[in-house]
Protein backbone atom coordinates (compact mmCIF):
# COMPACT_ATOMS: atom_id res chain seq x y z
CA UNK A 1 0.00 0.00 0.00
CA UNK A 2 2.85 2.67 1.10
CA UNK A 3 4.25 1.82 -2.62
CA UNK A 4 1.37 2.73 -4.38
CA UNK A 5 0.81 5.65 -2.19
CA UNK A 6 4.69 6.90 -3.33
CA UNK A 7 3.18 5.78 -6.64
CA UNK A 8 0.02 7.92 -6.93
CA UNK A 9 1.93 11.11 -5.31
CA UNK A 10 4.76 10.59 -7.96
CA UNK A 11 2.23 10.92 -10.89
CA UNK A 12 0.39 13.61 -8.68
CA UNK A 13 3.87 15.58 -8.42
CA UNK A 14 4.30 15.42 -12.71
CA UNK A 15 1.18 16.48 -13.49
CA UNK A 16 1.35 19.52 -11.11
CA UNK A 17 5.05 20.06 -12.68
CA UNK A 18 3.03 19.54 -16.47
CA UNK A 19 0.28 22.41 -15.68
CA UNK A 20 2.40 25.24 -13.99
CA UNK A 21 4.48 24.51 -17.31
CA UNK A 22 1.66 24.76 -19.67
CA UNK A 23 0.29 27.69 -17.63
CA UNK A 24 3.80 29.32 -17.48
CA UNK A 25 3.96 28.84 -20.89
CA UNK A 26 0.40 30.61 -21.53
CA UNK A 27 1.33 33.27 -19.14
CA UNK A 28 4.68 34.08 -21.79
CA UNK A 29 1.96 34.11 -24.81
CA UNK A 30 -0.20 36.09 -22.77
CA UNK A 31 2.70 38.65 -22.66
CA UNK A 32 2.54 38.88 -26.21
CA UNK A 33 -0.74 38.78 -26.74
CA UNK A 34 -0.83 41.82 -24.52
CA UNK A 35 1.69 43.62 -26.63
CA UNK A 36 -1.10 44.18 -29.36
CA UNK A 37 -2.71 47.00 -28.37
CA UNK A 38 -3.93 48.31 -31.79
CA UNK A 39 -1.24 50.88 -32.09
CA UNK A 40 2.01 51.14 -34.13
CA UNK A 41 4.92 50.12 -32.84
CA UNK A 42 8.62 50.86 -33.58
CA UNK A 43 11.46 49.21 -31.82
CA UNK A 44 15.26 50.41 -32.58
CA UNK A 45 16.60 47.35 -31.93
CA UNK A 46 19.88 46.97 -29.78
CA UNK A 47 22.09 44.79 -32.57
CA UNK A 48 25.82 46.41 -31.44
CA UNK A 49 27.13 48.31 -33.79
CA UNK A 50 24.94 48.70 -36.87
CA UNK A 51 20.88 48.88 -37.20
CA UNK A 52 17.99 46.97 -37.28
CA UNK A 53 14.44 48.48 -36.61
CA UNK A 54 11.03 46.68 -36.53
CA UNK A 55 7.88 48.13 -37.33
CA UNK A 56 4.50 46.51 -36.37
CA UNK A 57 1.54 48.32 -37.57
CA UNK A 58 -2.02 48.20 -35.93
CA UNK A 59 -3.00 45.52 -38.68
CA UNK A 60 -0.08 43.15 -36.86
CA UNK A 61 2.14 43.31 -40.12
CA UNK A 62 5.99 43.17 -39.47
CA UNK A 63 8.26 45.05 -40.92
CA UNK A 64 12.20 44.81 -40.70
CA UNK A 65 14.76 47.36 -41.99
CA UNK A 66 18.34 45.78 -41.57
CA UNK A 67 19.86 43.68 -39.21
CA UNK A 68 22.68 44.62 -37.70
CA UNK A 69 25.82 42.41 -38.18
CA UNK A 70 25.56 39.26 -36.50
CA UNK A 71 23.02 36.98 -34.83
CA UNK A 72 21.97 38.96 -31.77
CA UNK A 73 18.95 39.99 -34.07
CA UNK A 74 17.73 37.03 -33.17
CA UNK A 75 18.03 37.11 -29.61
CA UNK A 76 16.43 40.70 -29.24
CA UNK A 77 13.75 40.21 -31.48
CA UNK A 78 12.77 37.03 -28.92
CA UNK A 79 12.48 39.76 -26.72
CA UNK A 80 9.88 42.02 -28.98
CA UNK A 81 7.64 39.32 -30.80
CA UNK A 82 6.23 36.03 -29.91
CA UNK A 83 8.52 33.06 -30.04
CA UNK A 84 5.29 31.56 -32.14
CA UNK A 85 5.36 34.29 -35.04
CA UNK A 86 8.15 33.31 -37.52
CA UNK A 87 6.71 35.87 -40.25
CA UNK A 88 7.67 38.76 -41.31
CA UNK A 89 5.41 40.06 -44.20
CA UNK A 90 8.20 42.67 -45.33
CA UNK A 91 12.41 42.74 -44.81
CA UNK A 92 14.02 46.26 -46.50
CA UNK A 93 17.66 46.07 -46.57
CA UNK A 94 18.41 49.69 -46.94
CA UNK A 95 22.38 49.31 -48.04
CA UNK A 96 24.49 45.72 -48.41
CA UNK A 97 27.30 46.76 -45.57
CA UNK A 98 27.39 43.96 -43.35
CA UNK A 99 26.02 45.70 -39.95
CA UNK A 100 23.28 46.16 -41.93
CA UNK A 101 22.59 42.90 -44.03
CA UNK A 102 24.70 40.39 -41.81
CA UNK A 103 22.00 39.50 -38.99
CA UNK A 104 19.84 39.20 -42.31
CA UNK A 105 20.94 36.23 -42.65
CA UNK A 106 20.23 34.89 -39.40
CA UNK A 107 16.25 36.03 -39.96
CA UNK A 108 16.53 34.41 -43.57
CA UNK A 109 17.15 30.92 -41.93
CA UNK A 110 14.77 31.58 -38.93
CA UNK A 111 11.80 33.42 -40.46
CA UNK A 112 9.30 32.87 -42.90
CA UNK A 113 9.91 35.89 -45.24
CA UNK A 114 7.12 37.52 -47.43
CA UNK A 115 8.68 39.90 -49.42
CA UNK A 116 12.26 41.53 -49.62
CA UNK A 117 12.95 45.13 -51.06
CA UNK A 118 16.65 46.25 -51.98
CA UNK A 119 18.41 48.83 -54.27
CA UNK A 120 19.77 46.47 -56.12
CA UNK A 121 23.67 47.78 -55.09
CA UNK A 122 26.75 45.70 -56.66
CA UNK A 123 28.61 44.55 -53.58
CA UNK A 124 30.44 41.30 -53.48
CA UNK A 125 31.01 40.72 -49.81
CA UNK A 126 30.05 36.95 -48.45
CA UNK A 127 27.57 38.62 -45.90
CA UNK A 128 25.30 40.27 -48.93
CA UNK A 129 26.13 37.23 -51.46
CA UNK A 130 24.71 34.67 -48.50
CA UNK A 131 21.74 36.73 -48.37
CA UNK A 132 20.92 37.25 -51.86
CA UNK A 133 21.31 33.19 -52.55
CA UNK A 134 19.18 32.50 -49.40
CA UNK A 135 16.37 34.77 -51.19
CA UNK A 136 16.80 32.91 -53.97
CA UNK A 137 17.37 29.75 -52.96
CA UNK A 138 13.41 30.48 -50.88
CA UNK A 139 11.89 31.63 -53.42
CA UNK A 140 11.01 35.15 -51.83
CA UNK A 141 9.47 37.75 -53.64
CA UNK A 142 12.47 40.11 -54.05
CA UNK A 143 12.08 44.03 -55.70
CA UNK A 144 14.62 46.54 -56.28
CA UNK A 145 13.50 50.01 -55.07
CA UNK A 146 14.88 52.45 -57.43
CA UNK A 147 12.28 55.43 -57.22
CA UNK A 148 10.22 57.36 -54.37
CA UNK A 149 7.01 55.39 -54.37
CA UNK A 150 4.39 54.54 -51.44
CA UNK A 151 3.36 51.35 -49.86
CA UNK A 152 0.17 51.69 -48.35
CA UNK A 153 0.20 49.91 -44.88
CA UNK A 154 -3.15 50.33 -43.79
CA UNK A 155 -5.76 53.38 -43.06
CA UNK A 156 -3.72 56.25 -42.55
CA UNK A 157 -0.63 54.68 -42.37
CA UNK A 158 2.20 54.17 -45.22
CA UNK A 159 5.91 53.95 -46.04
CA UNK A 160 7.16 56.53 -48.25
CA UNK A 161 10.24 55.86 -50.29
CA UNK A 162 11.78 58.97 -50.24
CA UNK A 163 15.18 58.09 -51.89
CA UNK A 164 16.74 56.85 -53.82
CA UNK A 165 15.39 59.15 -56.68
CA UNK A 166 16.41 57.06 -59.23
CA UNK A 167 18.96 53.63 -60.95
CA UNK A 168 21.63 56.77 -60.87
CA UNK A 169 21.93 56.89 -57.52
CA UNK A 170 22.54 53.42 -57.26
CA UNK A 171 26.53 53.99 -57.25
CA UNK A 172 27.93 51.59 -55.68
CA UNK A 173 31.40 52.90 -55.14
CA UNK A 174 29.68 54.61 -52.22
CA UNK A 175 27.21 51.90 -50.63
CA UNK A 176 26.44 54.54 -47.97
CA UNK A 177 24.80 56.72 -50.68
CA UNK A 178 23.00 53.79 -51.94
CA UNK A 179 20.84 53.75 -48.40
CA UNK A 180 16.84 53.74 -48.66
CA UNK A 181 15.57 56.46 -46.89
CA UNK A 182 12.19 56.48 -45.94
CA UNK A 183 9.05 57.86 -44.13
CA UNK A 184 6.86 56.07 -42.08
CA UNK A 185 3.71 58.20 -41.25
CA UNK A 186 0.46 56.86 -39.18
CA UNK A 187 -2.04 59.62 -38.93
CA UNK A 188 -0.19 62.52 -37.38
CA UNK A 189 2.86 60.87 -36.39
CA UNK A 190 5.70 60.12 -38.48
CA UNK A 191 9.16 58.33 -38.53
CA UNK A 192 12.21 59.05 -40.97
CA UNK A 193 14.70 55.88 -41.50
CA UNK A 194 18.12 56.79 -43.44
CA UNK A 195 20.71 54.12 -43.61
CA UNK A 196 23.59 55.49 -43.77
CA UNK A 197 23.32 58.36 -45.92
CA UNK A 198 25.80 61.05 -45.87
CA UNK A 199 26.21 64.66 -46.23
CA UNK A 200 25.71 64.74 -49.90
CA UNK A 201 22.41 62.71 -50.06
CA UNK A 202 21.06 64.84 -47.19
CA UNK A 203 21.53 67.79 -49.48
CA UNK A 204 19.64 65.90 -52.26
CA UNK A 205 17.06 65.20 -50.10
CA UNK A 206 16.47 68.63 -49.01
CA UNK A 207 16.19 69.79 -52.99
CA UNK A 208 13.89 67.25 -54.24
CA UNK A 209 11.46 66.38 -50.94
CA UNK A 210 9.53 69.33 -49.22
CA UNK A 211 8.15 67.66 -46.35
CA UNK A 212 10.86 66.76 -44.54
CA UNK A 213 9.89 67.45 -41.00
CA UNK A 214 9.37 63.92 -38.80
CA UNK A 215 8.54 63.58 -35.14
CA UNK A 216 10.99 60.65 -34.70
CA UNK A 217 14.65 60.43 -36.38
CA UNK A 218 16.86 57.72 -37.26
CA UNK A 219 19.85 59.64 -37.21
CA UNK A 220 21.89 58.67 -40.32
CA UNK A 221 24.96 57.00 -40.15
CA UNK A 222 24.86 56.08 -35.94
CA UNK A 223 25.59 59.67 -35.54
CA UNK A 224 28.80 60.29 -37.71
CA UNK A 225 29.88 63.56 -38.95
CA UNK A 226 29.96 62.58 -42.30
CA UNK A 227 25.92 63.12 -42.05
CA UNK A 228 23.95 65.15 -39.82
CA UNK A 229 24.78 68.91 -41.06
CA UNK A 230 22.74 71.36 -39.40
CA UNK A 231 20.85 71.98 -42.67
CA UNK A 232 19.58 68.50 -42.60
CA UNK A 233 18.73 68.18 -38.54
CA UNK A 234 16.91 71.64 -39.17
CA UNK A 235 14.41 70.72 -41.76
CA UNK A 236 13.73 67.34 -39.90
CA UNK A 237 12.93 68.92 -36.83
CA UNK A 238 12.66 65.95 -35.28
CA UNK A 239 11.02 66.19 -31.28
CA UNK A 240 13.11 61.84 -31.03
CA UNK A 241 16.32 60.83 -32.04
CA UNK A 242 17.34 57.62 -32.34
CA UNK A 243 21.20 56.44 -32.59
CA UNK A 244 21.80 52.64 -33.17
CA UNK A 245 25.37 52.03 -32.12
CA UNK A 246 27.78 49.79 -30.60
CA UNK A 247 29.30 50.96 -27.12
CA UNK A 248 33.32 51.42 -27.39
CA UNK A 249 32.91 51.46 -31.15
CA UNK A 250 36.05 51.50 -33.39
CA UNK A 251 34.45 54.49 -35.34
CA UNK A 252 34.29 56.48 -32.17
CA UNK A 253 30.40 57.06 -32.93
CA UNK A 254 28.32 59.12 -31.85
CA UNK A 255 30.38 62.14 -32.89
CA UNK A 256 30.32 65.03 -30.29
CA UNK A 257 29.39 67.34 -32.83
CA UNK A 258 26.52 65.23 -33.49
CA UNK A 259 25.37 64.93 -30.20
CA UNK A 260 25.86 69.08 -29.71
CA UNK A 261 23.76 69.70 -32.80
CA UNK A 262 20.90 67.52 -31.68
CA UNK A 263 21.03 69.37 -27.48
CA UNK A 264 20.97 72.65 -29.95
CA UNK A 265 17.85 72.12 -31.56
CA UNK A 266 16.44 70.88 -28.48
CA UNK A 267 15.81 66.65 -29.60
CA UNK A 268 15.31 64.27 -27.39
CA UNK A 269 18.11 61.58 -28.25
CA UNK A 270 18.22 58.22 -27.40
CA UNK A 271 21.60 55.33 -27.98
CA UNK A 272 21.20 51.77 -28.28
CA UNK A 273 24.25 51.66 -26.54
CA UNK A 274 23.02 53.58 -23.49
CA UNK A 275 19.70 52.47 -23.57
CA UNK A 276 19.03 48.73 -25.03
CA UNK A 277 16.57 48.76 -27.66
CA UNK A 278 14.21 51.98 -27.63
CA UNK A 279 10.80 51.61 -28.42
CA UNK A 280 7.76 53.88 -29.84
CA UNK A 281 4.40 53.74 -30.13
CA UNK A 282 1.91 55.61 -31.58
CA UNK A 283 -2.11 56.54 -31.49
CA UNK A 284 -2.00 58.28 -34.74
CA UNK A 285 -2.11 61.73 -32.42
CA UNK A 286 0.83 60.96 -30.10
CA UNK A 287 3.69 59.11 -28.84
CA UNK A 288 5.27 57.69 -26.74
CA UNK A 289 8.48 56.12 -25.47
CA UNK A 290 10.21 53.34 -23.52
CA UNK A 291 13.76 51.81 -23.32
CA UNK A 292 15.50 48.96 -22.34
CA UNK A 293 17.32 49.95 -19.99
């Protein structure tokens, strides 16, 4: 009798251990579940050195631009998105420079990918090759985005391409220049994402695209002085900055001069490498903002 009592407690004891499991593991998707809330979110994910930002719109679509370098995307998305969604309707690689297309890779063998937009740049390093055979090799719908154009996201809310103007400015001696810029806008609110784009493609910008002015920033270039004149942080007039860097970078990024222009025109300026990933999220009529750390 006393061994079927040690018996009937052991099975008692693993089926207590089975439902705090299953419940602990409905409490985690609960989380998640908790995290859609109808309103758009943008996360400037923490990837090190380089940049990676998700965007998930009211409608639950994900969006990915870049990747940083290596496969901590992985890890932070965990952080962001279920560990059941494996989708991501739309990837934009905005240049082929490996903080920006290596953790692409990572998501490419992880994630069911719907479609993939690119400029198309020549670049021949094993990072961007990798990614452009794992497209292939998937079968994912791939486009080259050569021209300002709009991709409607839902009521009120789109992605503007805003550059490259054209297959000219798809130079590839300069794979910074080759950076999609472009404008995210929901309602009222509005984001501006810019690669890597230096001083001479903010000047472009400025001639050929009159509504410049954005409520959040991705500052080009994780804050180098090669981008970010005055001109450019003036017709922004961003109220958010973001800076996606690595801390103790070899690049010495964020420059000073940067940082001073930004305190001078009175942003609010947030690092990835001070912070952790920084998240927005929007109503249509306001935002808000949380970070990591």
């Amino acid at each position: 009798m006393f061994k079927n009592f040690i018996k009937v407690s052991f099975v008692f004891f693993v089926i207590i251990i089975f439902v705090v499991a299953v419940f602990r593991t409905i409490e985690n998707y609960a989380f998640f579940a908790k995290a859609d809330t109808g309103l758009l979110e943008v996360d400037f994910i923490d990837v090190g050195q380089g940049d990676a930002s998700l965007i998930r719109t009211p409608d639950k679509q994900e969006i990915l631009i870049d990747g940083g370098e290596s496969e901590k995307i992985l890890e932070e998305l965990s952080k962001i998105i279920s560990p059941f969604d494996k989708y991501i309707d739309l990837l934009i690689l905005t240049h082929p420079h490996s903080d920006h297309v290596g953790g692409l890779n990572f998501i490419l063998d992880e994630y069911e990918v719907g479609q993939v937009l690119y400029t198309g740049a020549i670049h021949n390093s094993p990072e961007y090759i990798s990614f452009l055979e794992k497209i292939k090799e998937k079968e994912i719908v791939l486009e080259i985005v050569d021209h300002p154009q709009k991709i409607i996201l839902g009521d009120d809310l789109f992605l503007e391409i805003v550059y490259p103007f054209s297959k000219e400015n798809i130079d590839s001696s300069n794979l910074n220049n080759t950076s999609i810029v472009a404008k995210l806008a929901y309602k009222d609110t509005t984001f501006l994402f810019t690669g890597d784009i230096e001083e001479e493609i903010e000047e472009a910008i400025l001639e050929n695209y009159s509504n410049l002015d954005v409520d959040v920033l991705k500052v080009p270039h994780h804050g180098s002085d090669t981008s970010n004149t005055v001109e450019f942080l003036d017709a922004v007039q961003a109220d958010y900055a973001v800076i996606s860097v690595g801390a103790n970078n070899y690049f010495g990024h964020p420059k000073n001069i940067v940082i001073s222009r930004l305190e001078r025109g009175n942003v609010e300026t947030f690092r990835t490498d001070l912070q952790g990933t920084i998240s927005f999220s929007s109503n249509g009529e306001n935002i808000s903002v949380v970070t990591e750390k």
